[in-house]
C-alpha atoms as a PDB file:
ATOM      1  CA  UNK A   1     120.668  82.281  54.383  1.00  0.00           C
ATOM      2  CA  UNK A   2     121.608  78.337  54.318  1.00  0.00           C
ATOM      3  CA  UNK A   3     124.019  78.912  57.178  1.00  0.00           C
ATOM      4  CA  UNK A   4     121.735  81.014  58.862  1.00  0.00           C
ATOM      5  CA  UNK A   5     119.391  78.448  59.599  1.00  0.00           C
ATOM      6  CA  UNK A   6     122.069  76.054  60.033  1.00  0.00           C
ATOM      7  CA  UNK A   7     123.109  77.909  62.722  1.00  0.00           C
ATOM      8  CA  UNK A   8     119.695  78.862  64.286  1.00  0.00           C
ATOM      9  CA  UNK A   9     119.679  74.767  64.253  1.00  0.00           C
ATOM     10  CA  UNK A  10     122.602  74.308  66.227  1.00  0.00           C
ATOM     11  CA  UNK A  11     121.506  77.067  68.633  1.00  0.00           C
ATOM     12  CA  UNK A  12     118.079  75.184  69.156  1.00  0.00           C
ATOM     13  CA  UNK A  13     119.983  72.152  69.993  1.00  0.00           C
ATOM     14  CA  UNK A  14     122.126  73.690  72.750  1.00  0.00           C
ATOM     15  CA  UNK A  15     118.856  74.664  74.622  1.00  0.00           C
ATOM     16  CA  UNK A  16     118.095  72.200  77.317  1.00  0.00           C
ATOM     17  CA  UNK A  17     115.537  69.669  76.656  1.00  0.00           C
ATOM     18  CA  UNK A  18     114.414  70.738  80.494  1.00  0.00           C
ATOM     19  CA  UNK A  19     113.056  73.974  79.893  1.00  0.00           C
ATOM     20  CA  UNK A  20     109.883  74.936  79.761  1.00  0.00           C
ATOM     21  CA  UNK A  21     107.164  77.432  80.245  1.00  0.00           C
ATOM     22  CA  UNK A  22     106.373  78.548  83.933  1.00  0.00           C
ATOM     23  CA  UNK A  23     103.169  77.504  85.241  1.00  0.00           C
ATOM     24  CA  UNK A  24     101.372  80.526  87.488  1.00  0.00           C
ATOM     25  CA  UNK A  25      97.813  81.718  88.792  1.00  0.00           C
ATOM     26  CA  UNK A  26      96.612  84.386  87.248  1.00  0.00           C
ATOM     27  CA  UNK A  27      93.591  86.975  88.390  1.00  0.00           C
ATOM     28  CA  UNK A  28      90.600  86.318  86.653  1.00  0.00           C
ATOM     29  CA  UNK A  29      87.376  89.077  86.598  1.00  0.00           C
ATOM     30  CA  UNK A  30      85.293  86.628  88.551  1.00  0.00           C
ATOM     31  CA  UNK A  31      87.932  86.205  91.332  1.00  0.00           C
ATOM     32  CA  UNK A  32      88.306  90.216  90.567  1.00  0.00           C
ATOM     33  CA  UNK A  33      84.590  90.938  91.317  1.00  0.00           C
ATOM     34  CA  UNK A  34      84.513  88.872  94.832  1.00  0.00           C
ATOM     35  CA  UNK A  35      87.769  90.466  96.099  1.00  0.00           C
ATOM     36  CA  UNK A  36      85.658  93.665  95.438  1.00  0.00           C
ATOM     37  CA  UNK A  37      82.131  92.638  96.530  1.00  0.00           C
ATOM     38  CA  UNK A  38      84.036  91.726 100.035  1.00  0.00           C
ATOM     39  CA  UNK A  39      85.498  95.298  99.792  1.00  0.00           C
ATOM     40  CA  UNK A  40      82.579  96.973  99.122  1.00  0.00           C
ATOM     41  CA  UNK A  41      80.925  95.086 102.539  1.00  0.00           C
ATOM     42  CA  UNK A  42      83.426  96.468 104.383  1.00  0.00           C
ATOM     43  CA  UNK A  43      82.709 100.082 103.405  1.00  0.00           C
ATOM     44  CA  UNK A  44      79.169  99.613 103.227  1.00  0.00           C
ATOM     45  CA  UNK A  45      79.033  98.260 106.907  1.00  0.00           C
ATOM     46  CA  UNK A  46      81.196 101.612 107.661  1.00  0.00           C
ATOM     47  CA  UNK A  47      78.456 103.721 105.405  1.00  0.00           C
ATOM     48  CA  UNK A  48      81.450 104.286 103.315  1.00  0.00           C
ATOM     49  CA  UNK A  49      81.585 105.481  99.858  1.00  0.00           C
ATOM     50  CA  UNK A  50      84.345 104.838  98.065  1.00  0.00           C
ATOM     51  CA  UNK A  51      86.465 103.715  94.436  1.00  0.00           C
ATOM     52  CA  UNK A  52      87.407 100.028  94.372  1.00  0.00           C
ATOM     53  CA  UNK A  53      89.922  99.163  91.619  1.00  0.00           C
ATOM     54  CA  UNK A  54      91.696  95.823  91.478  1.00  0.00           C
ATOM     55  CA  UNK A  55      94.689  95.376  89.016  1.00  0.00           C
ATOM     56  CA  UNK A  56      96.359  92.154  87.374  1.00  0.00           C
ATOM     57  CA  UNK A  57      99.877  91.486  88.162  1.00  0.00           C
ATOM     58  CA  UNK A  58     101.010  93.826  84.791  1.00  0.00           C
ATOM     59  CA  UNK A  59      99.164  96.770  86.724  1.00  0.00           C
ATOM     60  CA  UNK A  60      96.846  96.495  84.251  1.00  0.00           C
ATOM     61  CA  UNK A  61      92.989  97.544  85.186  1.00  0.00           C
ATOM     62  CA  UNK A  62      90.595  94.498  85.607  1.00  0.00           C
ATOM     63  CA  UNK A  63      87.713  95.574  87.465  1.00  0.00           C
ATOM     64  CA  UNK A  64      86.711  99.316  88.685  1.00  0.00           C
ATOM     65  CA  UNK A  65      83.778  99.894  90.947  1.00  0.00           C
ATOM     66  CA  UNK A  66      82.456 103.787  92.125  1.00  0.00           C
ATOM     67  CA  UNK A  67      79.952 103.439  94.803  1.00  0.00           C
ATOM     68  CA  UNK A  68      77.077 105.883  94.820  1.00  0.00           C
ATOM     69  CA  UNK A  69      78.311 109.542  96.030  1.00  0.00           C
ATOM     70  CA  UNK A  70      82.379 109.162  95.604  1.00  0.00           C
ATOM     71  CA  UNK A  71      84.010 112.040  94.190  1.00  0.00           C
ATOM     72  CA  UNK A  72      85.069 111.510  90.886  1.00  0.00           C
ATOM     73  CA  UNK A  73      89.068 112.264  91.906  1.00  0.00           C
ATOM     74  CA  UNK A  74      88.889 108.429  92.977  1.00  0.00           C
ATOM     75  CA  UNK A  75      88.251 107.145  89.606  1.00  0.00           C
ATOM     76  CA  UNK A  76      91.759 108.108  89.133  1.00  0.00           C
ATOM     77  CA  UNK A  77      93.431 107.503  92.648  1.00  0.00           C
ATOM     78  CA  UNK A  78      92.138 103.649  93.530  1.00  0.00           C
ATOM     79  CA  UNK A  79      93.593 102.464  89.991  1.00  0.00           C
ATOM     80  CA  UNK A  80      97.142 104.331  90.979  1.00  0.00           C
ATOM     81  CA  UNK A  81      97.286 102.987  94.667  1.00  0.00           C
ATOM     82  CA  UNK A  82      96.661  99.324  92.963  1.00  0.00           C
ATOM     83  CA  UNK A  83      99.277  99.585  90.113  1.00  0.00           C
ATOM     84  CA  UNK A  84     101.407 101.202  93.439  1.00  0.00           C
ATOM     85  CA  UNK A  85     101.156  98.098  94.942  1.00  0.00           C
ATOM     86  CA  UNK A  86     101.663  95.658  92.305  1.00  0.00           C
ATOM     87  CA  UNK A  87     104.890  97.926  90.915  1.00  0.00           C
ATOM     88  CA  UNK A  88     106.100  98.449  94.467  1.00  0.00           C
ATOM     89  CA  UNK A  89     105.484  94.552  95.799  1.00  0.00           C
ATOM     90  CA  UNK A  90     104.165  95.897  98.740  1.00  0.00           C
ATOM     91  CA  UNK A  91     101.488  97.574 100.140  1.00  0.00           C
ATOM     92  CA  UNK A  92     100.888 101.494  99.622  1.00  0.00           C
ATOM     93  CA  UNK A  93     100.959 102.287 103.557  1.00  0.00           C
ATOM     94  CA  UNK A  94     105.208 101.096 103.692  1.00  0.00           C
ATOM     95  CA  UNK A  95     105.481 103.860 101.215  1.00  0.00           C
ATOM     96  CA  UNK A  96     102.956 106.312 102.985  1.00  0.00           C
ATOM     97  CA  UNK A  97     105.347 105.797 106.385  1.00  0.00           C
ATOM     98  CA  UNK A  98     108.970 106.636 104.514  1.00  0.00           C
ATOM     99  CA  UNK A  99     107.290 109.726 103.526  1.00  0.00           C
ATOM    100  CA  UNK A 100     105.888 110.281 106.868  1.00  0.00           C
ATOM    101  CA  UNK A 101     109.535 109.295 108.270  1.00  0.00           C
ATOM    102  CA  UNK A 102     111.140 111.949 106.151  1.00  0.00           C
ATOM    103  CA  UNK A 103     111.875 109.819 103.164  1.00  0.00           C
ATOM    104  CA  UNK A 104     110.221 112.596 101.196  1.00  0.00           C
ATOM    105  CA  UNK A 105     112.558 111.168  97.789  1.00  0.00           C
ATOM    106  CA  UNK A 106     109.527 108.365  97.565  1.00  0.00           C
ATOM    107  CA  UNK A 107     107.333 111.800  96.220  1.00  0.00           C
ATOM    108  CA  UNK A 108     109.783 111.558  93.343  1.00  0.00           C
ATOM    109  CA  UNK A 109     109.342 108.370  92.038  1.00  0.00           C
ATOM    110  CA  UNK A 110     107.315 108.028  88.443  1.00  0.00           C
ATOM    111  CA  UNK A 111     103.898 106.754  88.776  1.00  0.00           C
ATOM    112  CA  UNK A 112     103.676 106.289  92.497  1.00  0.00           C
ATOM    113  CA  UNK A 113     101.526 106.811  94.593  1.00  0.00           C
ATOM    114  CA  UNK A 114     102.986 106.310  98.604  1.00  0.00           C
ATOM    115  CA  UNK A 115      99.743 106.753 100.371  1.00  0.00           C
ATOM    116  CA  UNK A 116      97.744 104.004 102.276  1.00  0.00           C
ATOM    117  CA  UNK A 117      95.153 102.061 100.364  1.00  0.00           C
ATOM    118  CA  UNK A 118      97.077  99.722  98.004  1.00  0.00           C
ATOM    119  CA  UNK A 119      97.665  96.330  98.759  1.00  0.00           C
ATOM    120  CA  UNK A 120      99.315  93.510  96.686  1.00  0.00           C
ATOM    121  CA  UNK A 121      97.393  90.387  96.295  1.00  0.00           C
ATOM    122  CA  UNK A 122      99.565  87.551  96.915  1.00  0.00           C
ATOM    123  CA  UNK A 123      98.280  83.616  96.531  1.00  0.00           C
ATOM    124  CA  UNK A 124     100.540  81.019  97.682  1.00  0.00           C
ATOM    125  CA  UNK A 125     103.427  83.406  97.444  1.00  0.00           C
ATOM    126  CA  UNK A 126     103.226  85.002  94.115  1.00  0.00           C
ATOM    127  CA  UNK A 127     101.843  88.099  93.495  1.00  0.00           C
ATOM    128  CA  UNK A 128      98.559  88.091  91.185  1.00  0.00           C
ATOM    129  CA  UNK A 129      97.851  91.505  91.258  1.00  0.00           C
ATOM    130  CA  UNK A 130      96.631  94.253  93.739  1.00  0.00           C
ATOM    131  CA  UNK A 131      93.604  96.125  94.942  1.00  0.00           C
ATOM    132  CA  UNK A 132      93.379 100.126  95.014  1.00  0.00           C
ATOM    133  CA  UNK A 133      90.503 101.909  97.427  1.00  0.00           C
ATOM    134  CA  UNK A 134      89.851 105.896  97.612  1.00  0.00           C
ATOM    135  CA  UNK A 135      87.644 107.751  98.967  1.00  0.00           C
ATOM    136  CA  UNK A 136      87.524 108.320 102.539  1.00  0.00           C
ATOM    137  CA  UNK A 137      90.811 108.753 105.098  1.00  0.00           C
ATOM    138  CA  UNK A 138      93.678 106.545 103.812  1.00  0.00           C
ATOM    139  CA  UNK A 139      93.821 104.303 107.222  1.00  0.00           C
ATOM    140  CA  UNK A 140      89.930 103.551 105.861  1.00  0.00           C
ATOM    141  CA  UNK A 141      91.071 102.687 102.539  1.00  0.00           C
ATOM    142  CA  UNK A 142      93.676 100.671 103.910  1.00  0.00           C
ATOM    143  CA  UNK A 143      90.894  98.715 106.106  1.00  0.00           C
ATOM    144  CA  UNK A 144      88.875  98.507 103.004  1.00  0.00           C
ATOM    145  CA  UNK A 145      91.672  97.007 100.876  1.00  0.00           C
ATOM    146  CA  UNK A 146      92.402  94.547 103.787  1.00  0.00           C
ATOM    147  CA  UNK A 147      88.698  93.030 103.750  1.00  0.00           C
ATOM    148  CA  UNK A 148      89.207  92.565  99.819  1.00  0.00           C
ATOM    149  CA  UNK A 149      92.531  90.808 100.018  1.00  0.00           C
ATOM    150  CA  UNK A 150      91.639  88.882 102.822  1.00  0.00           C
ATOM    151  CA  UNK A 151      88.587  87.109 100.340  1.00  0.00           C
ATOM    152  CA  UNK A 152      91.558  85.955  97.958  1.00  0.00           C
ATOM    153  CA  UNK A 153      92.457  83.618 100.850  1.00  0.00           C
ATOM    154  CA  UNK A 154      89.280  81.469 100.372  1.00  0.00           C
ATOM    155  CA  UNK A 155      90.007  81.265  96.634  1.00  0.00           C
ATOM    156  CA  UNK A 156      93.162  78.826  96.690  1.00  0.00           C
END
């Protein structure tokens, strides 16, 4: 046990006195909720009804939003076009067009989903998380998710 720690000592010491813990943003459910309130203007203006899900940069849920008269099936599809997103590092619509270009593989891949409506949200950079919309034609998600990203620019 004696050297054990002895060595565990000597290991600590060969670690750089430099190194330390990485400083990043992080999604909170306040920022969460305006991202979505500025989604949810965008479909209301469109009389809209829709799923707004916004993720944190694990893909894990952080806020979820069903506006009067969505079907239910979008309680499930927003969240998966977020985590898409976030997983992915890119927005759900690159995937949507392999598939549409014949890239049909992308259909295969575990817990994506490659259709429009997932975009990453990205501050100064770095990805934070992502924001997932369903419930009318995927080009209208996609708008919707736009108008919700777009608020995280005001939020630097």
């Amino acid at each position: 046990m004696r050297k054990f720690v002895i060595s565990l000592a000597v290991l600590a010491m060969t670690i750089p006195a430099s190194a330390q813990l990485a400083t990043k943003k992080s999604l909170t459910l306040a920022a969460a909720k305006t991202i979505a309130a500025a989604a949810e203007a965008e479909a209301r203006k469109n009389n809209w009804n829709v799923v707004i899900s916004i993720v944190d940069d694990g893909a894990n849920l952080l806020y979820l939003e069903r506006m009067d008269g969505t079907q239910i099936g979008s309680v499930d599809i927003a969240p998966m076009k977020a985590r898409t997103a976030i997983r992915m590092k890119r927005p759900t619509k690159v995937l949507e067009d392999a598939v549409l270009g014949g890239r049909n593989t992308m259909l295969k891949l575990p817990d994506v989903l490659p259709v429009e409506g997932g975009i990453p949200l990205t501050i100064d950079g770095v990805m934070i998380g992502a924001i997932g919309i369903s419930g009318v034609t995927s080009a209208q998600d996609g708008q919707i998710a736009a108008a919700g990203a777009k608020a995280l620019e005001g939020m630097k």
